[in-house]
Protein backbone atom coordinates (compact mmCIF):
# COMPACT_ATOMS: atom_id res chain seq x y z
CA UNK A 1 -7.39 -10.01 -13.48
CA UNK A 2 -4.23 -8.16 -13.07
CA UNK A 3 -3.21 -6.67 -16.01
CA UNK A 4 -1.50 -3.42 -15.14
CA UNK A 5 0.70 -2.88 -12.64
CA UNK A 6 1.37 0.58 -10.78
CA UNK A 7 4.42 1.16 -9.37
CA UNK A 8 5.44 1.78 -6.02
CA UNK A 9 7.68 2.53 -3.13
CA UNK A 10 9.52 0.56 -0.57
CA UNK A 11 8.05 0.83 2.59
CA UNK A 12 9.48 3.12 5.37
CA UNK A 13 6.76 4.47 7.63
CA UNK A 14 5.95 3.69 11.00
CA UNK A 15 2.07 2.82 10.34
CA UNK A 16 2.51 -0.53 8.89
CA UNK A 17 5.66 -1.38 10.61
CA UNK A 18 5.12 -5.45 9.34
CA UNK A 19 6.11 -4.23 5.45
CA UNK A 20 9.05 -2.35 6.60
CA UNK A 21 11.73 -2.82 3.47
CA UNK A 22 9.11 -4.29 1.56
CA UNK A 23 8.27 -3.16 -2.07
CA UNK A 24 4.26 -2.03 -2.44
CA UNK A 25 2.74 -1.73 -5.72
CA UNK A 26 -0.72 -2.35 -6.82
CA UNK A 27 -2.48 -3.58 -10.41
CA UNK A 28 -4.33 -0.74 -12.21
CA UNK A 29 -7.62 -3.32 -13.83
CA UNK A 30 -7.77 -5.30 -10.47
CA UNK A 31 -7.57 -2.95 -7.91
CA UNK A 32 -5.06 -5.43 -6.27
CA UNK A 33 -1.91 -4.10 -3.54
CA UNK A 34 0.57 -6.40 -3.14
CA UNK A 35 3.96 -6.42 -1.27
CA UNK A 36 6.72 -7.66 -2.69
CA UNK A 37 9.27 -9.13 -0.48
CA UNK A 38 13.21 -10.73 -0.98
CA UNK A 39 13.32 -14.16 1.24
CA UNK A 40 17.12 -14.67 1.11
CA UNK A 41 16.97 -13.95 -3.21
CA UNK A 42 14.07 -15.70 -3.44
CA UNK A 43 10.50 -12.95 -4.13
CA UNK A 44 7.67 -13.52 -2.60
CA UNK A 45 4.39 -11.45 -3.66
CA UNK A 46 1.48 -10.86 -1.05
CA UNK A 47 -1.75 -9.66 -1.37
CA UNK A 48 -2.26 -7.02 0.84
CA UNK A 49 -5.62 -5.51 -0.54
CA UNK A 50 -8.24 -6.69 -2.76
CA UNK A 51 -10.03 -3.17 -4.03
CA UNK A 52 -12.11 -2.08 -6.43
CA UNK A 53 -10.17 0.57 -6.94
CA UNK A 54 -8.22 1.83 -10.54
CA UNK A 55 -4.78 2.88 -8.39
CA UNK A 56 -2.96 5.06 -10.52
CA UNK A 57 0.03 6.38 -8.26
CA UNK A 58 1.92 6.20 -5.01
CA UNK A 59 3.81 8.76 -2.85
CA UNK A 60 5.15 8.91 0.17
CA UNK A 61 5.20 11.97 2.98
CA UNK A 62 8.07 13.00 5.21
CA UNK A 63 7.12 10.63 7.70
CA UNK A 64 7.78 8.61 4.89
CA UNK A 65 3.95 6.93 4.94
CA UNK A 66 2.56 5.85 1.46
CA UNK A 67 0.01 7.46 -0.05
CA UNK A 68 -2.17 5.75 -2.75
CA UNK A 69 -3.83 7.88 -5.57
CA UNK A 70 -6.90 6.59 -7.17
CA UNK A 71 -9.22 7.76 -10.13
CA UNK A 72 -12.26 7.89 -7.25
CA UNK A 73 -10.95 11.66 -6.88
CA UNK A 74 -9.18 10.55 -3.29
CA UNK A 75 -6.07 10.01 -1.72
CA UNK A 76 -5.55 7.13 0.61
CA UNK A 77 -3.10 6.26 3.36
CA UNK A 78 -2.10 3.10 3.53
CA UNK A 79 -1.97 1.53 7.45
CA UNK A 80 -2.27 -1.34 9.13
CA UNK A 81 -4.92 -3.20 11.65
CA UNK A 82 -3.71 -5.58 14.28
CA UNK A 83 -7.02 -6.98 14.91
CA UNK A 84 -7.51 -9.35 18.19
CA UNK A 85 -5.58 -12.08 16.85
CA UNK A 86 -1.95 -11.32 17.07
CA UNK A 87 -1.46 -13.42 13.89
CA UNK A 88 -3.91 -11.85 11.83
CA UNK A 89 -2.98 -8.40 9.99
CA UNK A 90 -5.32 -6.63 8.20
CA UNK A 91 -4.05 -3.60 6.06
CA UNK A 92 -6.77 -0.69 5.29
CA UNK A 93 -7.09 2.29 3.30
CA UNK A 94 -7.90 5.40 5.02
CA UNK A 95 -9.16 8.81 3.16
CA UNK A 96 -5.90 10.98 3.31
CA UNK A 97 -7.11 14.53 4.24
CA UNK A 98 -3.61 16.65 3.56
CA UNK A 99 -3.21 20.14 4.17
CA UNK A 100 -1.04 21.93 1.84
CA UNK A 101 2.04 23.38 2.54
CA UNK A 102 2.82 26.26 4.16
C-alpha cells in the first residue's frame, strides 16, 4: 500500500496538457502517481499510474516537462495518451534519454 509519498511538482508542460496546474507526486512502496487537484477548495487525488516502480524524485526541464527518477537506474518522462476514445486518457512513462548540457 502507499506508505511513502515522494514529492512533486505542479504541472506546467505541454505533454500532458489535461494536469495543467495540477500537483503530481507519487508513493515510494507502491509505485503509485497521483495528481492532486483543488475543485473550488475542495482536493481531489487521482491515480494516474499504477507502477511497480520505487519513485524516488521528480524534476522538471525548461520546457517545464516532469521527469520521474526511479531506483531501476532510469529517468522517465511523464506524457500523456489520448487513445481512440476522446474520454479515455491514459498517462505513460517514457525512458528519458537527456543529453547533458553544453
Amino acid at each position: 500500500g502507499d506508505k511513502s509519498i515522494t514529492g512533486g511538482f505542479v504541472y506546467r508542460g505541454a505533454l500532458a496538457e489535461s494536469l495543467l496546474g495540477q500537483y503530481i507526486f507519487a508513493d515510494y512502496v507502491s509505485g503509485r502517481i497521483y495528481a492532486l487537484t483543488d475543485k473550488s477548495g475542495t482536493y481531489i487525488n487521482n491515480t494516474l499510474i499504477d507502477s511497480d516502480l520505487n519513485i524516488s524524485a521528480f524534476g522538471t526541464d525548461d520546457n517545464q516537462e516532469l521527469y520521474i527518477c526511479a531506483f531501476d537506474g532510469k529517468i522517465y518522462r511523464f506524457e500523456e495518451w489520448l487513445d481512440f476514445n476522446p474520454r479515455l486518457t491514459i498517462f505513460k512513462l517514457v525512458v528519458s534519454v537527456l543529453k547533458p548540457p553544453l
